[in-house]
Every structure is written in C-alpha cells, then in structure tokens.
PDB file of N, CA and C in Angstrom:
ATOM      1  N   UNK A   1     -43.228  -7.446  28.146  1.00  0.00           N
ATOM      2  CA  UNK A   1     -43.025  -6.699  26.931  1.00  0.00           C
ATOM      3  C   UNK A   1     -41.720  -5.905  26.990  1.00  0.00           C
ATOM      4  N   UNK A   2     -41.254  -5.409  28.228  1.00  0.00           N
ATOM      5  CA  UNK A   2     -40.029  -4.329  28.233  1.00  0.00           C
ATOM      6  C   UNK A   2     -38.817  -5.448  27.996  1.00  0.00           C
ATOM      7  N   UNK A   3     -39.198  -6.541  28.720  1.00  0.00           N
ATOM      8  CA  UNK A   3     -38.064  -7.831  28.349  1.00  0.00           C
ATOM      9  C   UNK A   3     -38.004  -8.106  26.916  1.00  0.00           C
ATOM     10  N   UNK A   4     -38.827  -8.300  26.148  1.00  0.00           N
ATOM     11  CA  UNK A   4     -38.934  -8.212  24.924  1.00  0.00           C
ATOM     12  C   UNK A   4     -37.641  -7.419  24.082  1.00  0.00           C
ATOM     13  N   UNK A   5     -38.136  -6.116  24.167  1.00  0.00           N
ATOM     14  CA  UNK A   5     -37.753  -4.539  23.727  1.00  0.00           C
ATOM     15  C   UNK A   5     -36.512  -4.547  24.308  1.00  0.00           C
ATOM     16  N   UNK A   6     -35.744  -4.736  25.646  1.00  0.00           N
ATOM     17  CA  UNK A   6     -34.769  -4.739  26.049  1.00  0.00           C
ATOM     18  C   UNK A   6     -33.561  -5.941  25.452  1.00  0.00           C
ATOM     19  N   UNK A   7     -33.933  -7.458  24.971  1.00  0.00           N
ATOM     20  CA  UNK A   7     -33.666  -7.838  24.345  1.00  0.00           C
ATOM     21  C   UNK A   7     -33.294  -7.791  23.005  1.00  0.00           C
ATOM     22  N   UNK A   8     -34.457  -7.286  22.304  1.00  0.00           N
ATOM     23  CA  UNK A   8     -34.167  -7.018  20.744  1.00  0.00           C
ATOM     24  C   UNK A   8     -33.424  -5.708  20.876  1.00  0.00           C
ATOM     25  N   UNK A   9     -33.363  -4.790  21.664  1.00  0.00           N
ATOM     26  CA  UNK A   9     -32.108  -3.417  21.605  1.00  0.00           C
ATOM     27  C   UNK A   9     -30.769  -4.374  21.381  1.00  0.00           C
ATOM     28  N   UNK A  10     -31.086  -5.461  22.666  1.00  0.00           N
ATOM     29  CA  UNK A  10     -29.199  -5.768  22.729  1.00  0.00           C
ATOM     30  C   UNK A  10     -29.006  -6.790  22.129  1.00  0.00           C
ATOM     31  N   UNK A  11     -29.567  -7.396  21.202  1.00  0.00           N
ATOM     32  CA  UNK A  11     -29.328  -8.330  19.905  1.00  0.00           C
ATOM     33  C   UNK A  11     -29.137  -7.105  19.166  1.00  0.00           C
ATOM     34  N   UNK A  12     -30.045  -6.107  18.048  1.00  0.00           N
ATOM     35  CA  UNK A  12     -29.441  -4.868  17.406  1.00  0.00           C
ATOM     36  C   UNK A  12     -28.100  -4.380  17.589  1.00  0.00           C
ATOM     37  N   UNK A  13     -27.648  -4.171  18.963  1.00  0.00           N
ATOM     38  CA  UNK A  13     -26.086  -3.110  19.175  1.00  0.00           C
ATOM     39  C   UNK A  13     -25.271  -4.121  19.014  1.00  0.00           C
ATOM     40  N   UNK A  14     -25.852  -5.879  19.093  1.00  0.00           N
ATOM     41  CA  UNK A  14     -24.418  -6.384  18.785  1.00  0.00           C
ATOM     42  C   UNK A  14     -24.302  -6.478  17.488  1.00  0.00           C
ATOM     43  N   UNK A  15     -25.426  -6.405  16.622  1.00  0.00           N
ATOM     44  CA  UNK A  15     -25.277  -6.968  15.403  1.00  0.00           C
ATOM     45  C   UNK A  15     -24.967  -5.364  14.506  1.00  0.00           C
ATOM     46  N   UNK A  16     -24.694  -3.993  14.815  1.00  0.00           N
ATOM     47  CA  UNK A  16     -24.397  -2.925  14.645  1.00  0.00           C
ATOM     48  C   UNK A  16     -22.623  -2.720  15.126  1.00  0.00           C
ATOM     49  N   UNK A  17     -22.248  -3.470  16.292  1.00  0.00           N
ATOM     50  CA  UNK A  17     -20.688  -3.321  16.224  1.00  0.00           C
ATOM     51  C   UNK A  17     -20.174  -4.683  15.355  1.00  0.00           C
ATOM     52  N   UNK A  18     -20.959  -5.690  15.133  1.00  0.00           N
ATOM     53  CA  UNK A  18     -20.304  -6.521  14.444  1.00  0.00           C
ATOM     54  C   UNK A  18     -19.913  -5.692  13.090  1.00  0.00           C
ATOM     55  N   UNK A  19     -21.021  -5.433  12.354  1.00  0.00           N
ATOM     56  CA  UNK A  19     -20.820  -4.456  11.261  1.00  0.00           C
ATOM     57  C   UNK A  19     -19.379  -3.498  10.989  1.00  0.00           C
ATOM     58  N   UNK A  20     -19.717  -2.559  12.119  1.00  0.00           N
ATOM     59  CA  UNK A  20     -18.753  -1.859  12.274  1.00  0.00           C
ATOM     60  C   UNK A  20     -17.204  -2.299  12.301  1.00  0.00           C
ATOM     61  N   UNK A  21     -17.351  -3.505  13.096  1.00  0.00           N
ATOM     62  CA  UNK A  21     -15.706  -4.230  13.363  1.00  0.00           C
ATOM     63  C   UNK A  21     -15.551  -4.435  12.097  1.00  0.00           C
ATOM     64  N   UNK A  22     -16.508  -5.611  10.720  1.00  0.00           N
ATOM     65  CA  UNK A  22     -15.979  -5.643   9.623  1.00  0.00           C
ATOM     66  C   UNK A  22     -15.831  -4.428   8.534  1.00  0.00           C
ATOM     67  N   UNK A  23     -15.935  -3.517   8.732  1.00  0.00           N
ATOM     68  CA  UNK A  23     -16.011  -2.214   8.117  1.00  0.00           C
ATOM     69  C   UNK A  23     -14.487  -1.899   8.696  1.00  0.00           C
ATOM     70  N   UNK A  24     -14.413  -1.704   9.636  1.00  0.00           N
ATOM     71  CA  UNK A  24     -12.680  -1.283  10.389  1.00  0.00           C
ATOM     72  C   UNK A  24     -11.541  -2.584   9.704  1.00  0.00           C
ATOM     73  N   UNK A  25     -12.337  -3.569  10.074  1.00  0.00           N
ATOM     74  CA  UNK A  25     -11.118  -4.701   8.809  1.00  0.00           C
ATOM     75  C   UNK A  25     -10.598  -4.765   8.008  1.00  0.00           C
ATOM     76  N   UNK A  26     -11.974  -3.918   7.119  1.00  0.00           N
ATOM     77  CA  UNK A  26     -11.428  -3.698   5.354  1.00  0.00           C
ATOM     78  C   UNK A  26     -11.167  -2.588   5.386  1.00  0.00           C
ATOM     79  N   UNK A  27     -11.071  -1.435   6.140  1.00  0.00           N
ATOM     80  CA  UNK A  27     -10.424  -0.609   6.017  1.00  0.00           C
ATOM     81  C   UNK A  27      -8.784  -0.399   6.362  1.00  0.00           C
ATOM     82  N   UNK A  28      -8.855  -1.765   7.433  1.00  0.00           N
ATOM     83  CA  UNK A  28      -7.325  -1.685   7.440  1.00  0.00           C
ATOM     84  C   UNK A  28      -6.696  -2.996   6.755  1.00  0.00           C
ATOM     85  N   UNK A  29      -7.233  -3.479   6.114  1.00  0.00           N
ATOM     86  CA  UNK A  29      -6.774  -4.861   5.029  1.00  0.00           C
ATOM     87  C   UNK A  29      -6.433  -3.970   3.613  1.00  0.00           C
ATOM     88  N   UNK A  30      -7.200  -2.543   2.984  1.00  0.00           N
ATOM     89  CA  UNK A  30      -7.384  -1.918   2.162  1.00  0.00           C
ATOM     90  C   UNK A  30      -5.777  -1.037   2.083  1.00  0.00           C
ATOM     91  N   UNK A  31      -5.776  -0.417   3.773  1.00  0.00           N
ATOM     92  CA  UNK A  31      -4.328   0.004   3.703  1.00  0.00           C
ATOM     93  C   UNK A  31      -2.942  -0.366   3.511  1.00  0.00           C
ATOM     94  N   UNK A  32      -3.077  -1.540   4.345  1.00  0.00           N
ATOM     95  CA  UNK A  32      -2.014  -2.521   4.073  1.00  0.00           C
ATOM     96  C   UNK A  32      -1.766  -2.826   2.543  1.00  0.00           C
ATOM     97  N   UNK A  33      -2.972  -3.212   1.974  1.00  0.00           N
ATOM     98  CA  UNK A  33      -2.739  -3.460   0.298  1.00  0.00           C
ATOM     99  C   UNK A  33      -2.298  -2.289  -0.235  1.00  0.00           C
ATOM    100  N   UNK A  34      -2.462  -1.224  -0.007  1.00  0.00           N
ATOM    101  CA  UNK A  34      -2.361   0.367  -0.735  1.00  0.00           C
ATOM    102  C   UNK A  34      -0.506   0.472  -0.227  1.00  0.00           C
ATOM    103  N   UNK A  35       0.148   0.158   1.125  1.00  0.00           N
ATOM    104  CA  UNK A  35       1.415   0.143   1.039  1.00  0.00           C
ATOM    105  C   UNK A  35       2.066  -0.942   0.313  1.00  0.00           C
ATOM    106  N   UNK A  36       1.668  -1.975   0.030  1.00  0.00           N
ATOM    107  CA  UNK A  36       2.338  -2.834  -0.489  1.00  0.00           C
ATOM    108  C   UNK A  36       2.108  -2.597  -1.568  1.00  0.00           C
ATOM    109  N   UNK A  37       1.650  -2.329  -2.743  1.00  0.00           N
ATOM    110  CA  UNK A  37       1.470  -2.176  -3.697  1.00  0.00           C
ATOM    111  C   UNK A  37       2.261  -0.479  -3.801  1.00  0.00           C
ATOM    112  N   UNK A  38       2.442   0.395  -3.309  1.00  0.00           N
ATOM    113  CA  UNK A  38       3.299   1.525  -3.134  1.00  0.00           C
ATOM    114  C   UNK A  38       4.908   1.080  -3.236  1.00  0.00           C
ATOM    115  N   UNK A  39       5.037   0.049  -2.073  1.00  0.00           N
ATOM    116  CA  UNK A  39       6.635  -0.896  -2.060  1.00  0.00           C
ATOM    117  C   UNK A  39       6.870  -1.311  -3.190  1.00  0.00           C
ATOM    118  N   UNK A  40       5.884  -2.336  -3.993  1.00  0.00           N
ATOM    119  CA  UNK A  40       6.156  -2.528  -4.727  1.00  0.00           C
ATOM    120  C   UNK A  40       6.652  -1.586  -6.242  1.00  0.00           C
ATOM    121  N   UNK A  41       5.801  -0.559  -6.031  1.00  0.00           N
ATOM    122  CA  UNK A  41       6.209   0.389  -7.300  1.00  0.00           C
ATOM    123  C   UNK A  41       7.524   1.468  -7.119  1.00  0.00           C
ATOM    124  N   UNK A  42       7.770   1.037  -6.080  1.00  0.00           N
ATOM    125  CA  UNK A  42       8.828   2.416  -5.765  1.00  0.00           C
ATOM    126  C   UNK A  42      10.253   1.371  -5.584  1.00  0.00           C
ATOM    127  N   UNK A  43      10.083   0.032  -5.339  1.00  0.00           N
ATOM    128  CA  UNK A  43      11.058  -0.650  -5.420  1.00  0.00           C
ATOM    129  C   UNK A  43      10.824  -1.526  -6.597  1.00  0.00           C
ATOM    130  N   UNK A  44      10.205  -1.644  -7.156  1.00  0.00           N
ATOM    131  CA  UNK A  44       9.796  -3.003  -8.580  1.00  0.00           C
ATOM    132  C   UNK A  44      11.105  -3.015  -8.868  1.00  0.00           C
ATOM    133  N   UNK A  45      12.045  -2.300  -9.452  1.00  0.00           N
ATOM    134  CA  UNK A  45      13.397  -2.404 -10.321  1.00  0.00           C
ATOM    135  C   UNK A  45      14.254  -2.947  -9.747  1.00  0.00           C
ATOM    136  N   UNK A  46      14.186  -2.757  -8.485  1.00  0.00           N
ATOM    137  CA  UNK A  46      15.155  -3.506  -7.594  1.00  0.00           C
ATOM    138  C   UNK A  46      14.902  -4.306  -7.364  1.00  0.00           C
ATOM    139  N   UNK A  47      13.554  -4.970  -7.272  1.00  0.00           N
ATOM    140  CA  UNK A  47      13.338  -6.360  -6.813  1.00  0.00           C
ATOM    141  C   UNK A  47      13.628  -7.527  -8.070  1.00  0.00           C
ATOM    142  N   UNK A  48      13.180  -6.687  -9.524  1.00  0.00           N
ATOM    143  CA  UNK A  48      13.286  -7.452 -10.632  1.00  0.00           C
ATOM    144  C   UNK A  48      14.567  -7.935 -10.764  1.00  0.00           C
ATOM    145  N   UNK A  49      15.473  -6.845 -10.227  1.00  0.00           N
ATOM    146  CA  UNK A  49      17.156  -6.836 -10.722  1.00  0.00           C
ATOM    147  C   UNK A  49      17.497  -8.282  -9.390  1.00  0.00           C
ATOM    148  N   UNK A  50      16.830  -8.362  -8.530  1.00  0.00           N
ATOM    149  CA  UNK A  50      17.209  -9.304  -7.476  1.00  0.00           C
ATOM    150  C   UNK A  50      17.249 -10.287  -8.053  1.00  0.00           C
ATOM    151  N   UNK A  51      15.593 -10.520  -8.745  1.00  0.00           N
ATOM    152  CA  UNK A  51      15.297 -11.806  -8.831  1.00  0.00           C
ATOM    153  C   UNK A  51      16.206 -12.394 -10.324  1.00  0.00           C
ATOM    154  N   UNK A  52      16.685 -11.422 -10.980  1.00  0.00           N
ATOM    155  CA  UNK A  52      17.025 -11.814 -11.906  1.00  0.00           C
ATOM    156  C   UNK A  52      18.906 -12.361 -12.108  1.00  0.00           C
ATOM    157  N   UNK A  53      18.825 -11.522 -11.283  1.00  0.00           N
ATOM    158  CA  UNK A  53      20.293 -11.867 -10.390  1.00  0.00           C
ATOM    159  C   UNK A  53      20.903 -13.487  -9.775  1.00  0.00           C
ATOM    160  N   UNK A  54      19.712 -13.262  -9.171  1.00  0.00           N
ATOM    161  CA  UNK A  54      19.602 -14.864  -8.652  1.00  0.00           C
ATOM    162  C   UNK A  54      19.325 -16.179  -9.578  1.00  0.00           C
ATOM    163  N   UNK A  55      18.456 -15.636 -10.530  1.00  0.00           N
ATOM    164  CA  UNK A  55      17.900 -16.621 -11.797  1.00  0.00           C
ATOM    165  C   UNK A  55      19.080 -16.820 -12.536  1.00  0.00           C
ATOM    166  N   UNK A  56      20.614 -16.108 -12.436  1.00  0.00           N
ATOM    167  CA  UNK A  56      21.379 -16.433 -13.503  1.00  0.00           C
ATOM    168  C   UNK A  56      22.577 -16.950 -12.551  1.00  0.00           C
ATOM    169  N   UNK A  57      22.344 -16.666 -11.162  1.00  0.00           N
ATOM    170  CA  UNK A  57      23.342 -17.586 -10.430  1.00  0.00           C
ATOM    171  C   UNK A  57      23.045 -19.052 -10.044  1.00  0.00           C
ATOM    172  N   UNK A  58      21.895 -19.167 -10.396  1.00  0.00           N
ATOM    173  CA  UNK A  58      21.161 -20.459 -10.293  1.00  0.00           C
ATOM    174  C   UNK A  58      21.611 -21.460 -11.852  1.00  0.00           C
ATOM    175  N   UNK A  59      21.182 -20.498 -12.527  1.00  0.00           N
ATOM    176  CA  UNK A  59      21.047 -21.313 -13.972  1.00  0.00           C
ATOM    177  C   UNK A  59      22.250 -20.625 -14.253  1.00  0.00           C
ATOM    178  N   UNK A  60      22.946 -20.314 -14.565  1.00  0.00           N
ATOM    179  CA  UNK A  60      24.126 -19.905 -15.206  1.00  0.00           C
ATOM    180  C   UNK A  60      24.566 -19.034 -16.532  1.00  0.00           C
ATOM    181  N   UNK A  61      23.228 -18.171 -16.054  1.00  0.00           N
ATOM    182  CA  UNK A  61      22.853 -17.440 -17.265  1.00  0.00           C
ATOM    183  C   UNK A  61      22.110 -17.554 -18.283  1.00  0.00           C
ATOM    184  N   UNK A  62      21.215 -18.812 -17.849  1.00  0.00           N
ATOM    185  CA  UNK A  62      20.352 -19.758 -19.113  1.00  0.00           C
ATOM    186  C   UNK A  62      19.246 -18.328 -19.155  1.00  0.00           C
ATOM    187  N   UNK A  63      17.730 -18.940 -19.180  1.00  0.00           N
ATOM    188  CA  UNK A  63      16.803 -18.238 -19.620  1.00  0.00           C
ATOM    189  C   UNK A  63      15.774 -17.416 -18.241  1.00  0.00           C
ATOM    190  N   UNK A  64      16.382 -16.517 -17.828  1.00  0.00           N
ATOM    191  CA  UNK A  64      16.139 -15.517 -16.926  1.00  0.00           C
ATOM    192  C   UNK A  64      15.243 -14.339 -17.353  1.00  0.00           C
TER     193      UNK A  64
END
C-alpha cells in the first residue's frame, strides 16, 4: 500500500511541474509578444517609410 501512495505522490509532482513549466511558457511567449508589439508601435513609421521606400525602388514609383 505505501508503494502504492509513494507512487501516485510521484506521478502528481510530475504532473504539477509539468503544469507549472507550461504556465512559465506562456508567460514568457506573452512577454516577448508585449515587446514586439511595443517595437512595433514606437517604430511603425519607420518601418512603413522603409517598406515603402523600397516598394518604389522596386516598382518605380508605381502603386506603393
């Protein structure tokens, strides 16, 4: 019976840090998105002006 009980503890703690690890994932998948989306708003104008830059050295000023 203690084999039992000693078993099902250490099936539980793994299936309690698994949890935990995906909880720490999306918390740092969440941050990463929160700076990039920051980059993006604090640079958007500059990136638009890039791309648009490029769209008329490509095309020659067509429809950019």
């Amino acid at each position: 019976m203690d084999y039992l009980r000693i078993l099902l503890n250490a099936r539980f703690a793994k299936m309690e840090e698994r949890g935990a690890s995906a909880v720490e994932y999306g918390l740092l998948i969440a941050g990463i998105a929160a700076v990039i989306v920051a980059v993006v708003i604090v640079l958007g104008g500059k990136i638009k002006g890039a791309f648009t830059d490029t769209c008329s050295a490509i095309s020659g000023s067509g429809s950019c």
